[in-house]
Each structure stands twice: as structure tokens, then as C-alpha cells.
C-alpha atoms as a PDB file:
ATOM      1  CA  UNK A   1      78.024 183.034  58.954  1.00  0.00           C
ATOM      2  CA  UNK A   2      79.759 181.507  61.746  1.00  0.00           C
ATOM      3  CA  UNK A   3      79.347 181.222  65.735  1.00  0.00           C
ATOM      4  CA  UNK A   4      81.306 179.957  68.853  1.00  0.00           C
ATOM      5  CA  UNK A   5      79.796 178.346  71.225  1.00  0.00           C
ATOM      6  CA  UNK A   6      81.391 179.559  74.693  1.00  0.00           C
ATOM      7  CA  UNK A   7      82.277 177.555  77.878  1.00  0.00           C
ATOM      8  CA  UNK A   8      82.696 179.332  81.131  1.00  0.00           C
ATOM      9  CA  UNK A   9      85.052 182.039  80.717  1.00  0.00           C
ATOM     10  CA  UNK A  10      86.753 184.501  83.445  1.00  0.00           C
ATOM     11  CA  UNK A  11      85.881 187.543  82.530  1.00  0.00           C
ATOM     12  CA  UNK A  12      84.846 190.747  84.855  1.00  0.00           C
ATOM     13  CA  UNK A  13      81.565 189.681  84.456  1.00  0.00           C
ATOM     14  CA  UNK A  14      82.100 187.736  87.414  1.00  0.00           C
ATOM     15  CA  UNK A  15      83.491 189.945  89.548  1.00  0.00           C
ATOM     16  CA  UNK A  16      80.608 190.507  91.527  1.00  0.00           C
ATOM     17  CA  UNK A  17      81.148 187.270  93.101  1.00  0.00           C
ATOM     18  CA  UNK A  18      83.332 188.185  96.249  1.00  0.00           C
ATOM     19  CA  UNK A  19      86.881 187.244  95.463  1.00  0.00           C
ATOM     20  CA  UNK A  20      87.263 183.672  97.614  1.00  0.00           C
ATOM     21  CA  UNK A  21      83.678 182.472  96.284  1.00  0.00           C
ATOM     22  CA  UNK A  22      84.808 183.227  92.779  1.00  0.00           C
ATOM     23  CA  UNK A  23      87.982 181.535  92.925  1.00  0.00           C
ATOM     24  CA  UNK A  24      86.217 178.381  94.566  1.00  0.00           C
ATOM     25  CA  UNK A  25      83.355 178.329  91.777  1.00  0.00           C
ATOM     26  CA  UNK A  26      86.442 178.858  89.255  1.00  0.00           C
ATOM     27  CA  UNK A  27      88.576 175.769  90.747  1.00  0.00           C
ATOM     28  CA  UNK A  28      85.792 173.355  90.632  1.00  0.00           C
ATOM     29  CA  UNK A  29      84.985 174.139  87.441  1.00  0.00           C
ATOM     30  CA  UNK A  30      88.236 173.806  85.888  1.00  0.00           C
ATOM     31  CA  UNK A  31      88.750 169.793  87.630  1.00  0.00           C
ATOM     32  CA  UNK A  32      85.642 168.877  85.055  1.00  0.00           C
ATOM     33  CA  UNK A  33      86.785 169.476  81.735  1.00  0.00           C
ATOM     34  CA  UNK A  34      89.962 167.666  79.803  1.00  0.00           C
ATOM     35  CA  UNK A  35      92.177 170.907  79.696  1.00  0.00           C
ATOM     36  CA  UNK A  36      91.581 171.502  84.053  1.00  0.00           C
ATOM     37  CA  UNK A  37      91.543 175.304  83.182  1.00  0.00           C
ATOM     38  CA  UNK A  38      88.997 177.876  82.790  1.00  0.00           C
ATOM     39  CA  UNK A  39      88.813 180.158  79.990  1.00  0.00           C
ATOM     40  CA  UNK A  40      90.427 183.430  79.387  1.00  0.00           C
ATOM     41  CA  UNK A  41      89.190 186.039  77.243  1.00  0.00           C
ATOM     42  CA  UNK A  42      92.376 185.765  75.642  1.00  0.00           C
ATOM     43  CA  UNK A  43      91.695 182.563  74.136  1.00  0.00           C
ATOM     44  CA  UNK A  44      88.020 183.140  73.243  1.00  0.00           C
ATOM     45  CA  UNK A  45      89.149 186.264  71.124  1.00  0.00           C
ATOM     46  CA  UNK A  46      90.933 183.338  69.246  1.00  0.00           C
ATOM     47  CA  UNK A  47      88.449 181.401  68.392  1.00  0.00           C
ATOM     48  CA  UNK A  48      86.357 184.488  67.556  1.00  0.00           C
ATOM     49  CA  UNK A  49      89.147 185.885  65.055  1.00  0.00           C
ATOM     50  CA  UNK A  50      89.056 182.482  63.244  1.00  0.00           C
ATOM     51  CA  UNK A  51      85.406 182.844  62.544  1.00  0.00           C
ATOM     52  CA  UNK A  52      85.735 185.761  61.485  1.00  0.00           C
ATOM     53  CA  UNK A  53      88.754 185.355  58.896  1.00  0.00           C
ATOM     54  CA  UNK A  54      88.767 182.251  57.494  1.00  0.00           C
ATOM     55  CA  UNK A  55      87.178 182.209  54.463  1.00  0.00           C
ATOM     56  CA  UNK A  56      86.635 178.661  54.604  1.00  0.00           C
ATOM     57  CA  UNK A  57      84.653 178.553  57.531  1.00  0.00           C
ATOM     58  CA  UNK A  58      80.868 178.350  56.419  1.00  0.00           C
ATOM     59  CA  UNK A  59      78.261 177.846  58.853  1.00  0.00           C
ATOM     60  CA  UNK A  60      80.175 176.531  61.454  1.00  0.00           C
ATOM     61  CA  UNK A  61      79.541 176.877  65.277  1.00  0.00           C
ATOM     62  CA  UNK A  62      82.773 176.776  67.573  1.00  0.00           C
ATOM     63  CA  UNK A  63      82.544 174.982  70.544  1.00  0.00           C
ATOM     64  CA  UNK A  64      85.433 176.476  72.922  1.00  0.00           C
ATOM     65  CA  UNK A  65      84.474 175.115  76.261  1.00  0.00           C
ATOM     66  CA  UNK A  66      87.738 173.110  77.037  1.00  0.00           C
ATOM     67  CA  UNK A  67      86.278 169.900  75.900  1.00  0.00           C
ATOM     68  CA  UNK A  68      83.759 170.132  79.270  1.00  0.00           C
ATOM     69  CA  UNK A  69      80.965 168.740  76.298  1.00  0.00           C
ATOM     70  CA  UNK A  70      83.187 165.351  76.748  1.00  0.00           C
ATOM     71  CA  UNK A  71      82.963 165.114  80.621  1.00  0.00           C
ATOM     72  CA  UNK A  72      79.208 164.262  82.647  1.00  0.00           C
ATOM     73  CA  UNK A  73      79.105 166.222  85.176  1.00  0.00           C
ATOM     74  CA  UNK A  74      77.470 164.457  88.505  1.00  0.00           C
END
């Protein structure tokens, strides 16, 4: 069995945030990690399908948060 270990990811989950505040929150976010983007569902459903398939994934947990486990945030 296999995880993934998710980041912040824009989803409609967030869309109760009014539209401006969101897209703030969203843009300082994405200035922390390495890849200065936050994640799409798209690529999550990736990462996911690669746990799923590959038979010689065992155990493994995913981390797919843009590399924002390298950064210290302040």
C-alpha cells in the first residue's frame, strides 16, 4: 500500500474564500516553495496514478508539495 502526501492544492475546495482573498493566499503561497506554483489537481491525479500502478511501489508515501518540505517558512 502506498500514499501521497499532499501540499496545498487549488481545488474548489477553496472557493469559499472570496475570489481576491483566494488569489492573495494562493500567490504567497506559491513564492515559498522551489517550483513558485501551487498545485493543480491535475498534477496530484499524477502522483496518485503512480501509486496506484506501479507495481514496484511498496509502502511508499509521496510527498507532492512542490518541494515546500525544503523551504522554512518565517
Amino acid at each position: 500500500m502506498n500514499a501521497v502526501s499532499l501540499g496545498l492544492v487549488d481545488t474548489p475546495w477553496w472557493s469559499g474564500l472570496p475570489a481576491e482573498v483566494r488569489r492573495e493566499y494562493f500567490a504567497e503561497a506559491a513564492a515559498a516553495p522551489p517550483v513558485r506554483h501551487v498545485a493543480t489537481a491535475h498534477e496530484i491525479a499524477g502522483t496518485v496514478a503512480l501509486a496506484a500502478t506501479n507495481t514496484n511501489l511498496t509502502g511508499t508515501v509521496l510527498e507532492t508539495d512542490g518541494g515546500a518540505r525544503l523551504v522554512t517558512l518565517v
